[in-house]
PDB file of N, CA and C in Angstrom:
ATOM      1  N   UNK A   1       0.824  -1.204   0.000  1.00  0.00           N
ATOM      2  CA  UNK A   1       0.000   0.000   0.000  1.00  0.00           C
ATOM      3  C   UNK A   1       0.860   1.257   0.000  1.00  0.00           C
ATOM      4  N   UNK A   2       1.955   1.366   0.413  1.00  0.00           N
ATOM      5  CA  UNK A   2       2.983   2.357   0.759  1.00  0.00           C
ATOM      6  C   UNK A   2       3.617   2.673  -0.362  1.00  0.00           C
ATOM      7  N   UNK A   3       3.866   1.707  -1.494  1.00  0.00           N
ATOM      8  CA  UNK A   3       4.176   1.746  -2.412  1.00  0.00           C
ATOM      9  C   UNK A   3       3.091   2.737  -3.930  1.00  0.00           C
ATOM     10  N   UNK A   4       2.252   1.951  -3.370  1.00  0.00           N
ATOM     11  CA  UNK A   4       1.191   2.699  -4.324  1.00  0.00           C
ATOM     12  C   UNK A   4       0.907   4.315  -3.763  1.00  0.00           C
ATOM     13  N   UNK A   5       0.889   4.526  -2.803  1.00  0.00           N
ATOM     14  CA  UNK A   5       1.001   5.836  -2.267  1.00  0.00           C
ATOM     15  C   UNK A   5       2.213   6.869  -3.084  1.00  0.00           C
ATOM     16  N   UNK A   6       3.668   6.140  -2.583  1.00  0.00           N
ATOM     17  CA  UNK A   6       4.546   6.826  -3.334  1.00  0.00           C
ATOM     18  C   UNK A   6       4.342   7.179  -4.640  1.00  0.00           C
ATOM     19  N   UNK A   7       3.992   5.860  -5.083  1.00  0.00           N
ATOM     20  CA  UNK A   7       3.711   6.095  -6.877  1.00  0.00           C
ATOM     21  C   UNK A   7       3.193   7.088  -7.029  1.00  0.00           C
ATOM     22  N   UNK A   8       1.706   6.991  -6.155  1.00  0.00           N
ATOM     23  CA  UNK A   8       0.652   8.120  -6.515  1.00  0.00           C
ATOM     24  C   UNK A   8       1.170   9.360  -6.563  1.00  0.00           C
ATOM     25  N   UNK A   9       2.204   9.460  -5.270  1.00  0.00           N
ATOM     26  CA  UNK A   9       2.762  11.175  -5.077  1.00  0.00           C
ATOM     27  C   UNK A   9       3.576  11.343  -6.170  1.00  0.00           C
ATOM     28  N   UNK A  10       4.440  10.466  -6.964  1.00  0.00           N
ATOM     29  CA  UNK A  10       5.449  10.718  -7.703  1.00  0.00           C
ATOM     30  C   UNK A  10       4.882  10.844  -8.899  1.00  0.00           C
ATOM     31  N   UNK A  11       3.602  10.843  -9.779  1.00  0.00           N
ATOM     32  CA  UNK A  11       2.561  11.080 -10.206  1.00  0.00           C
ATOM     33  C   UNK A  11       2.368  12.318 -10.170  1.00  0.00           C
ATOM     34  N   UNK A  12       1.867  12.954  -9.356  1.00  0.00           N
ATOM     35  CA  UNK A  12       1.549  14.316  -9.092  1.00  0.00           C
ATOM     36  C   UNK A  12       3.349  15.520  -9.010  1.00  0.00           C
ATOM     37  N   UNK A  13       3.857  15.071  -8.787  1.00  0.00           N
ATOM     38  CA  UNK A  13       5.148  15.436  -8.831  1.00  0.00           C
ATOM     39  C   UNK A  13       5.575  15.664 -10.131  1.00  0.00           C
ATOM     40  N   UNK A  14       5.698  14.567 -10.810  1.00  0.00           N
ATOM     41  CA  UNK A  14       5.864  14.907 -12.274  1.00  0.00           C
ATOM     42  C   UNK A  14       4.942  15.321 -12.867  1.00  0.00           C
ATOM     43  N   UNK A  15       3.652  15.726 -12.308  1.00  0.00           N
ATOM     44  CA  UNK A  15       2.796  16.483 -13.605  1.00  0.00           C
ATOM     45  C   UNK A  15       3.430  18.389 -13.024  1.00  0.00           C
ATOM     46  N   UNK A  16       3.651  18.329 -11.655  1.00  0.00           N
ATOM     47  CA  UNK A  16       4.054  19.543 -11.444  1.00  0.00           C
ATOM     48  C   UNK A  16       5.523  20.660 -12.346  1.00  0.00           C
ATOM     49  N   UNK A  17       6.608  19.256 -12.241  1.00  0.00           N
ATOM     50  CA  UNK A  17       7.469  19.939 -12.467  1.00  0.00           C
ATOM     51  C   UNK A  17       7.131  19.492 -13.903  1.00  0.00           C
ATOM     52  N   UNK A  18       6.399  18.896 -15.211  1.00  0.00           N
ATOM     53  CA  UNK A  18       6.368  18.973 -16.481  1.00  0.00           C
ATOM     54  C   UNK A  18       5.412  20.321 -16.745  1.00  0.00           C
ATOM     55  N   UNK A  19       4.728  20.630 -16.425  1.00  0.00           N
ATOM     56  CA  UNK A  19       3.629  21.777 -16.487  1.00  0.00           C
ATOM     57  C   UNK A  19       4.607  23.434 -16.240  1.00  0.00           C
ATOM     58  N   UNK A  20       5.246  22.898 -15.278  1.00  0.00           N
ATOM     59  CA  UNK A  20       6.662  24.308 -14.440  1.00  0.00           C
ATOM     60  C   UNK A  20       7.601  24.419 -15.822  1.00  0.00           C
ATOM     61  N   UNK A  21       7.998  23.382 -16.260  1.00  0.00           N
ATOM     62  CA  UNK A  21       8.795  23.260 -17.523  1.00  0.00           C
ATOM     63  C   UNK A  21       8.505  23.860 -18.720  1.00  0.00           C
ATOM     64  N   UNK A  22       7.077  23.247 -18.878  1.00  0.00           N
ATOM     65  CA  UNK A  22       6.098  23.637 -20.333  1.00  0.00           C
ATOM     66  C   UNK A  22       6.231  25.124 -20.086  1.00  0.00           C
ATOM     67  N   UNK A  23       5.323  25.489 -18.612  1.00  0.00           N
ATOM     68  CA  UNK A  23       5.651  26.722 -18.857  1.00  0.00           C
ATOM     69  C   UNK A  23       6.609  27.708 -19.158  1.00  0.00           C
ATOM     70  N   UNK A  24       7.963  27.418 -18.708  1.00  0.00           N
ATOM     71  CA  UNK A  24       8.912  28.690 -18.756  1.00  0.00           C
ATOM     72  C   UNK A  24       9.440  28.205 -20.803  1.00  0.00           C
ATOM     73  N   UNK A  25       9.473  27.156 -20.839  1.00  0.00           N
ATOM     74  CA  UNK A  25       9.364  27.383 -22.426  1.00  0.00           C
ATOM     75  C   UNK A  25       8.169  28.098 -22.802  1.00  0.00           C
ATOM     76  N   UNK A  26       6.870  28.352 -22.502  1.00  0.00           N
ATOM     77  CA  UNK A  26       6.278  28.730 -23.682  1.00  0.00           C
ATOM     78  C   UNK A  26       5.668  30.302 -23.490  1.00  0.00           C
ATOM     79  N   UNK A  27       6.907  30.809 -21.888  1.00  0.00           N
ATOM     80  CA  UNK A  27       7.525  32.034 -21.484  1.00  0.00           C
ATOM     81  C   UNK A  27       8.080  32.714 -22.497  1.00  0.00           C
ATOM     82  N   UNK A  28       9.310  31.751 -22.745  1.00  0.00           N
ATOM     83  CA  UNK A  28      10.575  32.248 -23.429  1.00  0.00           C
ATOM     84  C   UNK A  28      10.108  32.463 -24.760  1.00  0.00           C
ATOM     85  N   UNK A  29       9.366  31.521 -25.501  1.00  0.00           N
ATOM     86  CA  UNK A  29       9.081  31.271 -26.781  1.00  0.00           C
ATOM     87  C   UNK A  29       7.957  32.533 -26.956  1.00  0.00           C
ATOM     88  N   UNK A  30       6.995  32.838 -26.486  1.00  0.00           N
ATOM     89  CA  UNK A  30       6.474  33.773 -26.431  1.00  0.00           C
ATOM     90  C   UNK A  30       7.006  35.235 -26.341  1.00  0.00           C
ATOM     91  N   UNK A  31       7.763  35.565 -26.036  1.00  0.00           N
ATOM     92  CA  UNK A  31       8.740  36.966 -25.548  1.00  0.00           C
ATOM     93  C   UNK A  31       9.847  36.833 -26.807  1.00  0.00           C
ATOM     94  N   UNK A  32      10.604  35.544 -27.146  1.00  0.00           N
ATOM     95  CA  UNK A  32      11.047  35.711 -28.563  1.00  0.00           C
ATOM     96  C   UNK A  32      10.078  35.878 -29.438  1.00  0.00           C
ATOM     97  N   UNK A  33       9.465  35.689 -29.737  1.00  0.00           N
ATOM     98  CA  UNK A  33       8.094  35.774 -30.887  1.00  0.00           C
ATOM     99  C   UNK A  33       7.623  37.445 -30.873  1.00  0.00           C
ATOM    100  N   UNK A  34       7.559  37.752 -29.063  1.00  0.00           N
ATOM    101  CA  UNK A  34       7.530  39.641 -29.383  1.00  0.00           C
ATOM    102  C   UNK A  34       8.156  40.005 -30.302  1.00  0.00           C
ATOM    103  N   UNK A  35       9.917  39.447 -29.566  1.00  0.00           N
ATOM    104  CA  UNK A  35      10.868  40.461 -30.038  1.00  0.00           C
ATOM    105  C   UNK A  35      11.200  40.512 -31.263  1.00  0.00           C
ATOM    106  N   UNK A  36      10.667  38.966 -32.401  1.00  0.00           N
ATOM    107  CA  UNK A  36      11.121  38.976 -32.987  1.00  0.00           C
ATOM    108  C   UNK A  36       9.886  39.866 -34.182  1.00  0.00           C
ATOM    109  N   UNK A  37       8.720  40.117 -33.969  1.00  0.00           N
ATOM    110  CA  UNK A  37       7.605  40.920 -34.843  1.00  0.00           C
ATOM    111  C   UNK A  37       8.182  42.503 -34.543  1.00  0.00           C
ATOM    112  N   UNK A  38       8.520  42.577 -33.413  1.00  0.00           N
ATOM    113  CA  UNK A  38       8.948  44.211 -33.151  1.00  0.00           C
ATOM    114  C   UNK A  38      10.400  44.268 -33.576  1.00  0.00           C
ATOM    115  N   UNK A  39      11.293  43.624 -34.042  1.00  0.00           N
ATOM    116  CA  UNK A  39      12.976  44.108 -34.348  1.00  0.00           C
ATOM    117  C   UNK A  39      13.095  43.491 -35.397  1.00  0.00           C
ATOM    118  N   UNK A  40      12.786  42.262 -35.941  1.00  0.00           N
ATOM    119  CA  UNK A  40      12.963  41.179 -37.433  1.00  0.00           C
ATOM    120  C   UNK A  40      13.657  39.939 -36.303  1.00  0.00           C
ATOM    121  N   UNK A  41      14.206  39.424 -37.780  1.00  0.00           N
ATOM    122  CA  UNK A  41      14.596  38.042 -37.011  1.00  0.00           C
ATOM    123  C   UNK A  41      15.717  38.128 -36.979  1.00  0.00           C
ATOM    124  N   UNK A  42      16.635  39.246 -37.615  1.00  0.00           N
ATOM    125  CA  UNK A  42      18.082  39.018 -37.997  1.00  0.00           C
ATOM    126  C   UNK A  42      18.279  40.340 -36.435  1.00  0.00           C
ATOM    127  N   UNK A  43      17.850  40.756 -35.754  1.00  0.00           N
ATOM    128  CA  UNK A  43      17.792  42.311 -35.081  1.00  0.00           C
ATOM    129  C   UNK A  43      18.803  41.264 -34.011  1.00  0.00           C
ATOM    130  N   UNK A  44      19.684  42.589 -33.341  1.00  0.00           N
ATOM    131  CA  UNK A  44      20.871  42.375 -32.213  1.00  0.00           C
ATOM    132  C   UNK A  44      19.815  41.716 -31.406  1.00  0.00           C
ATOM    133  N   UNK A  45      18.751  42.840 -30.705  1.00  0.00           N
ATOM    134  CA  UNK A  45      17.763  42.611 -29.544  1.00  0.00           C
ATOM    135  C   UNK A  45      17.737  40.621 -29.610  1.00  0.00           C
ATOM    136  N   UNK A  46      17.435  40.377 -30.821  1.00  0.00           N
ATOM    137  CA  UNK A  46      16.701  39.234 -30.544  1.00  0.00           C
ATOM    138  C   UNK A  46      17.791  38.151 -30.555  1.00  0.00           C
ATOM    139  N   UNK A  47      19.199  38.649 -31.074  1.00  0.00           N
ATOM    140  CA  UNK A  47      20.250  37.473 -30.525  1.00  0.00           C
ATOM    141  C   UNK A  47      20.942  37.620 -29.274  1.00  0.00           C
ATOM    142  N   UNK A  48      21.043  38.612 -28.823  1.00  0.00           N
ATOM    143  CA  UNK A  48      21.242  39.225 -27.023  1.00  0.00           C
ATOM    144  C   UNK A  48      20.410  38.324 -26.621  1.00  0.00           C
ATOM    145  N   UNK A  49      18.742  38.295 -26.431  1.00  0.00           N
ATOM    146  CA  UNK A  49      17.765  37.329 -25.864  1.00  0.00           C
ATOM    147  C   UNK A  49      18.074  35.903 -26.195  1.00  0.00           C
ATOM    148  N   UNK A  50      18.386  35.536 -27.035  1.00  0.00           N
ATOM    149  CA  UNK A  50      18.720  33.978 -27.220  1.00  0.00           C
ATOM    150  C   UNK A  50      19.945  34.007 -26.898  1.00  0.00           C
ATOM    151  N   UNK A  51      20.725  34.343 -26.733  1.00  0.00           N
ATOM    152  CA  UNK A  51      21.795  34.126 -25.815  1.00  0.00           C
ATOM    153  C   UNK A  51      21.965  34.216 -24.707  1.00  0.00           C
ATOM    154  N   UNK A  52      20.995  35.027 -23.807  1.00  0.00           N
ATOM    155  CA  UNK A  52      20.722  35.425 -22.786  1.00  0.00           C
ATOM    156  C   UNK A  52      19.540  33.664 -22.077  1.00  0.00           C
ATOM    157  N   UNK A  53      18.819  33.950 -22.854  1.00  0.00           N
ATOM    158  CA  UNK A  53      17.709  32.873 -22.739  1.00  0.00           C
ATOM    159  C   UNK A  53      17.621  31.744 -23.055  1.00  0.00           C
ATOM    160  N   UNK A  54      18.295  30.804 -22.490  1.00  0.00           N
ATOM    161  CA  UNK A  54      17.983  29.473 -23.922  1.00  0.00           C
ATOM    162  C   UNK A  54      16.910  28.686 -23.345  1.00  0.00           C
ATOM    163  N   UNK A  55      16.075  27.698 -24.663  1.00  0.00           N
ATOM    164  CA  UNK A  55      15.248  26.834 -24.087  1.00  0.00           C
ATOM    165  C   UNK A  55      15.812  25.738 -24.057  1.00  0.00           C
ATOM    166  N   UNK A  56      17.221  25.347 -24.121  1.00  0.00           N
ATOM    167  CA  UNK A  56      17.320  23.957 -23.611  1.00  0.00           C
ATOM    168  C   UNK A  56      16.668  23.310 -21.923  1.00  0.00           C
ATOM    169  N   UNK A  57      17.318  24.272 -21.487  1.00  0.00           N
ATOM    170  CA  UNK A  57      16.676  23.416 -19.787  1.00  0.00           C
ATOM    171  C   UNK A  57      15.068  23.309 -20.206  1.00  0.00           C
ATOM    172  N   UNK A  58      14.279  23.744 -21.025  1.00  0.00           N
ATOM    173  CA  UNK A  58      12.391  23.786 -21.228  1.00  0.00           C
ATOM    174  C   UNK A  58      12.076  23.321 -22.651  1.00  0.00           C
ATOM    175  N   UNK A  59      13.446  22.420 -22.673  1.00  0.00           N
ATOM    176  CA  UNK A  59      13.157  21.656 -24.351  1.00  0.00           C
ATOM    177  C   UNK A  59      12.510  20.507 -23.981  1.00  0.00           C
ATOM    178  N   UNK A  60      12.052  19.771 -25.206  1.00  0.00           N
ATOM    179  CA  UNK A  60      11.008  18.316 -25.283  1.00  0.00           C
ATOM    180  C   UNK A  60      11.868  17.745 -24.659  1.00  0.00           C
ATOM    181  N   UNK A  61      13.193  17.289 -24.620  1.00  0.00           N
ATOM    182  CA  UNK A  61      14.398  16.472 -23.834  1.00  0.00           C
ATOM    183  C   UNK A  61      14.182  16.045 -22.957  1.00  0.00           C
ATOM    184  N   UNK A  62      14.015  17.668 -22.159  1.00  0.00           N
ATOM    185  CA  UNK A  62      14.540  17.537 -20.745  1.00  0.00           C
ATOM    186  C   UNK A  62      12.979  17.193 -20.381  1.00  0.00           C
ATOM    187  N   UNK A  63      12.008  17.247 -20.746  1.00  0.00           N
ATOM    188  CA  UNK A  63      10.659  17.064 -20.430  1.00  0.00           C
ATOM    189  C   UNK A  63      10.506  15.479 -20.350  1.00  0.00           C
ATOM    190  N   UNK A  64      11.056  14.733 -21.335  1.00  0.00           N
ATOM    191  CA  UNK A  64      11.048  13.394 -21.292  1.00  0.00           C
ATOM    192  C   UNK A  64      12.039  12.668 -20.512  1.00  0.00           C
ATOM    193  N   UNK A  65      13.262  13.693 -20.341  1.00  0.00           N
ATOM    194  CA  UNK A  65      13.933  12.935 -18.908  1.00  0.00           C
ATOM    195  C   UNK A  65      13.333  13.121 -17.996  1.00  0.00           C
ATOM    196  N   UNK A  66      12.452  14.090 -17.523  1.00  0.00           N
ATOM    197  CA  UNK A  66      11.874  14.056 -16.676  1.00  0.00           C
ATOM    198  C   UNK A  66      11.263  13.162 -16.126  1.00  0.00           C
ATOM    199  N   UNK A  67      10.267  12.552 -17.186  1.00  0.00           N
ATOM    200  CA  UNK A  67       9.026  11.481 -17.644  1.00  0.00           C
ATOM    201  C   UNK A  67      10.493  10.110 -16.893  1.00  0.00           C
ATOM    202  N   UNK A  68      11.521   9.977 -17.363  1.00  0.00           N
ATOM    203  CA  UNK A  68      12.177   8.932 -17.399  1.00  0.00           C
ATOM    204  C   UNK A  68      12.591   9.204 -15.694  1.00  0.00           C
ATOM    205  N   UNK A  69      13.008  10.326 -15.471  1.00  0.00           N
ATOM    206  CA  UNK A  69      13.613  10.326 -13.597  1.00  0.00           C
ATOM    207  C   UNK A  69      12.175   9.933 -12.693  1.00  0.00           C
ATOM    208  N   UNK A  70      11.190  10.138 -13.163  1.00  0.00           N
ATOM    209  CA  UNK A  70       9.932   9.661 -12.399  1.00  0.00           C
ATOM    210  C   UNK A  70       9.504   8.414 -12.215  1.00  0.00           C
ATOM    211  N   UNK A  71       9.568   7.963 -14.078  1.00  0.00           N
ATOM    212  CA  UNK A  71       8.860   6.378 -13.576  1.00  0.00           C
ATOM    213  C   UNK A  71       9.940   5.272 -13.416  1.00  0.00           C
ATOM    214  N   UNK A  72      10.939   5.451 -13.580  1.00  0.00           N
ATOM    215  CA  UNK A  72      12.023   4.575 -13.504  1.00  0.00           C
ATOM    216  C   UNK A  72      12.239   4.117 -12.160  1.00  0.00           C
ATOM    217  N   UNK A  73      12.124   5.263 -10.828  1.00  0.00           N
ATOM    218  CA  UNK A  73      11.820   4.983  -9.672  1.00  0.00           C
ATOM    219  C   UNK A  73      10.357   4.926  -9.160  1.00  0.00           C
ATOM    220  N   UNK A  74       9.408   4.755  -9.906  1.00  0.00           N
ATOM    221  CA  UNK A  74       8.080   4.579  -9.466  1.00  0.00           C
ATOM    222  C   UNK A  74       8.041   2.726 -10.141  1.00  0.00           C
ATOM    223  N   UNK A  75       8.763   2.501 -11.218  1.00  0.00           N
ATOM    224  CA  UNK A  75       8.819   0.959 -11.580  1.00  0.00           C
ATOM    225  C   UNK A  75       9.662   0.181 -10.706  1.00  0.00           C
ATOM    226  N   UNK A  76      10.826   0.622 -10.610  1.00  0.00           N
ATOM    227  CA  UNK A  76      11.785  -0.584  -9.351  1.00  0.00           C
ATOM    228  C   UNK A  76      11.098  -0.486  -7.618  1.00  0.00           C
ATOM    229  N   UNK A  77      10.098   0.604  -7.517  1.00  0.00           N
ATOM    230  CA  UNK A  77       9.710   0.716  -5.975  1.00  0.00           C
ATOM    231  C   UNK A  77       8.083   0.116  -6.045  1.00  0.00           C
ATOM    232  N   UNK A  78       7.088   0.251  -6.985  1.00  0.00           N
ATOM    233  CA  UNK A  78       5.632  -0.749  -7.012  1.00  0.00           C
ATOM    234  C   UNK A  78       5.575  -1.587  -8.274  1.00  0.00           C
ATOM    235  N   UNK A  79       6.347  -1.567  -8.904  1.00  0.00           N
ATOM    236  CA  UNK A  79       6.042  -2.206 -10.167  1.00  0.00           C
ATOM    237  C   UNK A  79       4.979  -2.124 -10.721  1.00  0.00           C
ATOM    238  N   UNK A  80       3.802  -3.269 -11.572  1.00  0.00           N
ATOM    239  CA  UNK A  80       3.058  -2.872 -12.008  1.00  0.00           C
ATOM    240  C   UNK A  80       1.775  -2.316 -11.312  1.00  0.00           C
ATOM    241  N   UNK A  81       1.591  -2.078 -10.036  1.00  0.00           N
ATOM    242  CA  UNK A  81       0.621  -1.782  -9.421  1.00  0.00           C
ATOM    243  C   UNK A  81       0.783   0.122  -9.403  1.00  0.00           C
ATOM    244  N   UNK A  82       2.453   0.106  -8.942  1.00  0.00           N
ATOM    245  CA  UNK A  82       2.964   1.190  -8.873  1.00  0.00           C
ATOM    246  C   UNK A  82       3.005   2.104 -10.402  1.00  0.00           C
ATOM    247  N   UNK A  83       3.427   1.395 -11.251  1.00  0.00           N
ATOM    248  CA  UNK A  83       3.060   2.067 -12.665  1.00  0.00           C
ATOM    249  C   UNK A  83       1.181   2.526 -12.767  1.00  0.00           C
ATOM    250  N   UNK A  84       0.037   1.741 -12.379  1.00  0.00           N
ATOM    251  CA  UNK A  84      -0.752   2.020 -12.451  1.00  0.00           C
ATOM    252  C   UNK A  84      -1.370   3.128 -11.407  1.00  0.00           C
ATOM    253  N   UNK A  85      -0.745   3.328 -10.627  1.00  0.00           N
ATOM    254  CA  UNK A  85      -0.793   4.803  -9.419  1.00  0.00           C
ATOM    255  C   UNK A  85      -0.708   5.814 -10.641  1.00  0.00           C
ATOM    256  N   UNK A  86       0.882   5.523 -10.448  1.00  0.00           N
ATOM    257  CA  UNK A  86       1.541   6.907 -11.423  1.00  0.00           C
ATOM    258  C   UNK A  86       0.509   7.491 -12.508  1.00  0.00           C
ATOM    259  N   UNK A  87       0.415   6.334 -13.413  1.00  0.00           N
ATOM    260  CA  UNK A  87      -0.634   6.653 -15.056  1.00  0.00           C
ATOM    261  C   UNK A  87      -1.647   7.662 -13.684  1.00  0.00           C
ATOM    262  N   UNK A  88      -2.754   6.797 -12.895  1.00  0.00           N
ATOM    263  CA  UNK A  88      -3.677   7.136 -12.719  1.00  0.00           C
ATOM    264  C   UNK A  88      -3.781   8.925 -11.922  1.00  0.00           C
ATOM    265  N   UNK A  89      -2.159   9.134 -11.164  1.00  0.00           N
ATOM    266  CA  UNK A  89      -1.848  10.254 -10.470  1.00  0.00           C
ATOM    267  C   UNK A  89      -1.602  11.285 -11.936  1.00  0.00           C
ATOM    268  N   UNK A  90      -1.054  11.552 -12.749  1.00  0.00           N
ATOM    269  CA  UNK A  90      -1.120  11.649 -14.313  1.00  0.00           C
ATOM    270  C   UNK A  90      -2.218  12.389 -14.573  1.00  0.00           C
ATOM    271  N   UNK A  91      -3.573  10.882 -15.029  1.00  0.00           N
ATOM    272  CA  UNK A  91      -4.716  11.549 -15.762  1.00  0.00           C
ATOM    273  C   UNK A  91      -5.584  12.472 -14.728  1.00  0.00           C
ATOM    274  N   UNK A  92      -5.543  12.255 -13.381  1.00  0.00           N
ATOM    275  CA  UNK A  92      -5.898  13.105 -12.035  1.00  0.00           C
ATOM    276  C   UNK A  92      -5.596  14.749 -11.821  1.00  0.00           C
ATOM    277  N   UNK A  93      -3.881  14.535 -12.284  1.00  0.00           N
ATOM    278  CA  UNK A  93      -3.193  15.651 -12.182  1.00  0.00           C
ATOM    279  C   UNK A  93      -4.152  16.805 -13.628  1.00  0.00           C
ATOM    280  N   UNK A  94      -3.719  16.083 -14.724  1.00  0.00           N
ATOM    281  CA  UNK A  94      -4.189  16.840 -15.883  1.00  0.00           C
ATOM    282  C   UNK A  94      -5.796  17.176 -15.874  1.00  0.00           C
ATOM    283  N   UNK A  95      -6.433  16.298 -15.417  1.00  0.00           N
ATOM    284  CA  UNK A  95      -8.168  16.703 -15.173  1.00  0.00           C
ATOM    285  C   UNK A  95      -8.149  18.083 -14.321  1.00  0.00           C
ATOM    286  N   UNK A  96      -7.570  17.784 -13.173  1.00  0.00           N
ATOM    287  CA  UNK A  96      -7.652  18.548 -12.517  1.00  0.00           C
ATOM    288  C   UNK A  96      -7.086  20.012 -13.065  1.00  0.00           C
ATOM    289  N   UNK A  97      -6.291  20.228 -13.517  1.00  0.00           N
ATOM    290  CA  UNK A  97      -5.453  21.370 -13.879  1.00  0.00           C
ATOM    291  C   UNK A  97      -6.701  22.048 -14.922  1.00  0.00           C
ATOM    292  N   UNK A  98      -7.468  20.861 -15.916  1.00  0.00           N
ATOM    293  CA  UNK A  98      -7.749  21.783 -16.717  1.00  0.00           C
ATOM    294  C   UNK A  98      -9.204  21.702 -16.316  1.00  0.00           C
ATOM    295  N   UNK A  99     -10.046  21.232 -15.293  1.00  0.00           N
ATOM    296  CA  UNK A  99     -10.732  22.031 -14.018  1.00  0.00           C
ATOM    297  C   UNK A  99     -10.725  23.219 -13.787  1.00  0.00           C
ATOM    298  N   UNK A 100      -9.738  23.467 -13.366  1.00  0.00           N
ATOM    299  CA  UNK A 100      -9.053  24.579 -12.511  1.00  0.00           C
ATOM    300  C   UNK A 100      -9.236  25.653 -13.951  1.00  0.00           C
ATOM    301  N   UNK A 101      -8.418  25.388 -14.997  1.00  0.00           N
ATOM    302  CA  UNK A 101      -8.613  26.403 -16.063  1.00  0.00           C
ATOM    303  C   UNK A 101      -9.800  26.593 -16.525  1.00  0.00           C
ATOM    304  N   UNK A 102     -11.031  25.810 -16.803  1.00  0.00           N
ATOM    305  CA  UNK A 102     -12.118  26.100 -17.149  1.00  0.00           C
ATOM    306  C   UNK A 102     -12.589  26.824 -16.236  1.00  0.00           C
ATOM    307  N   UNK A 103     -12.465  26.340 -15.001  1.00  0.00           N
ATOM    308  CA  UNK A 103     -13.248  27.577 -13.582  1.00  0.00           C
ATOM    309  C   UNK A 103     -12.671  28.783 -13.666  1.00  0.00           C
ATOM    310  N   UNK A 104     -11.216  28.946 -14.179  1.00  0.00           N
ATOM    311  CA  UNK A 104     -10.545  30.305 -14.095  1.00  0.00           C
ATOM    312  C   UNK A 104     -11.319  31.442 -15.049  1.00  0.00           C
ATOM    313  N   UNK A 105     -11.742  30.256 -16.331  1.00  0.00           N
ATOM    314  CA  UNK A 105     -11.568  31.189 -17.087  1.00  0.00           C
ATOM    315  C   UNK A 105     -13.509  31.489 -17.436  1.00  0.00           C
ATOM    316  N   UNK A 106     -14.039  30.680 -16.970  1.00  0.00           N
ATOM    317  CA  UNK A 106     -15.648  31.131 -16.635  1.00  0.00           C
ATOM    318  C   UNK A 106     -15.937  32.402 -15.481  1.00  0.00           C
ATOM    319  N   UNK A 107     -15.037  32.223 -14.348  1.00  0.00           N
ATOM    320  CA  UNK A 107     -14.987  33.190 -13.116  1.00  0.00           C
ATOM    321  C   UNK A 107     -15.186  34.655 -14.130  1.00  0.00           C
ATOM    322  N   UNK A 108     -13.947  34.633 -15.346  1.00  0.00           N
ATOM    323  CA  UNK A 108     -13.304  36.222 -15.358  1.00  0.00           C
ATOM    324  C   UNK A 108     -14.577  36.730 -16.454  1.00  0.00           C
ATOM    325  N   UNK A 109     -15.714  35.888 -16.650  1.00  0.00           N
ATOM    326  CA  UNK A 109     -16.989  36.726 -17.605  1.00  0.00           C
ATOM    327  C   UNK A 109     -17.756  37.115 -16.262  1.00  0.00           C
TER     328      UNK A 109
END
């Protein structure tokens, strides 16, 4: 039972820090996309910012190592019971989030 618990938390854990991730990429990617309609694509501004900014640490990569540092220790600690936490902490996490966004975004009419 202790096991499936962990799973469950390590579940919710990785939907946190993949969502924390998504976001500051689609931060960065967004603010290049300003800079790049307001200066061109070839403009200093916008190679200062990519040099300044990179999205490797908020690339697909590191999103799927992520995916890999989670269940790799959620498989050697419940195995398949423990894999089925995780999935289920997962589709929980994401319902919930986009819960939360539909209520956010009904509140602001």
């Amino acid at each position: 039972m202790l096991e499936i618990l962990i799973a469950f938390l390590l579940g919710l854990t990785f939907i946190y820090f993949f969502y924390k991730n998504l976001w500051c990429y689609a931060k960065i990617k967004g603010r290049e996309l300003k800079i790049t309609a307001k200066y061109g694509k070839d403009s200093n501004q916008l190679q200062r910012f990519k040099s300044k900014f990179s999205t490797f640490k908020c690339s697909k990569i590191v999103r799927l190592s992520l995916l890999l540092l989670f269940i790799i220790p959620t498989i050697l600690i419940g195995g398949k019971k423990g894999l089925g936490a995780f999935i289920i902490a997962v589709i929980l996490g994401n319902l919930t989030l986009f819960w939360l966004g539909i209520k956010k975004s009904y509140n602001r009419k």
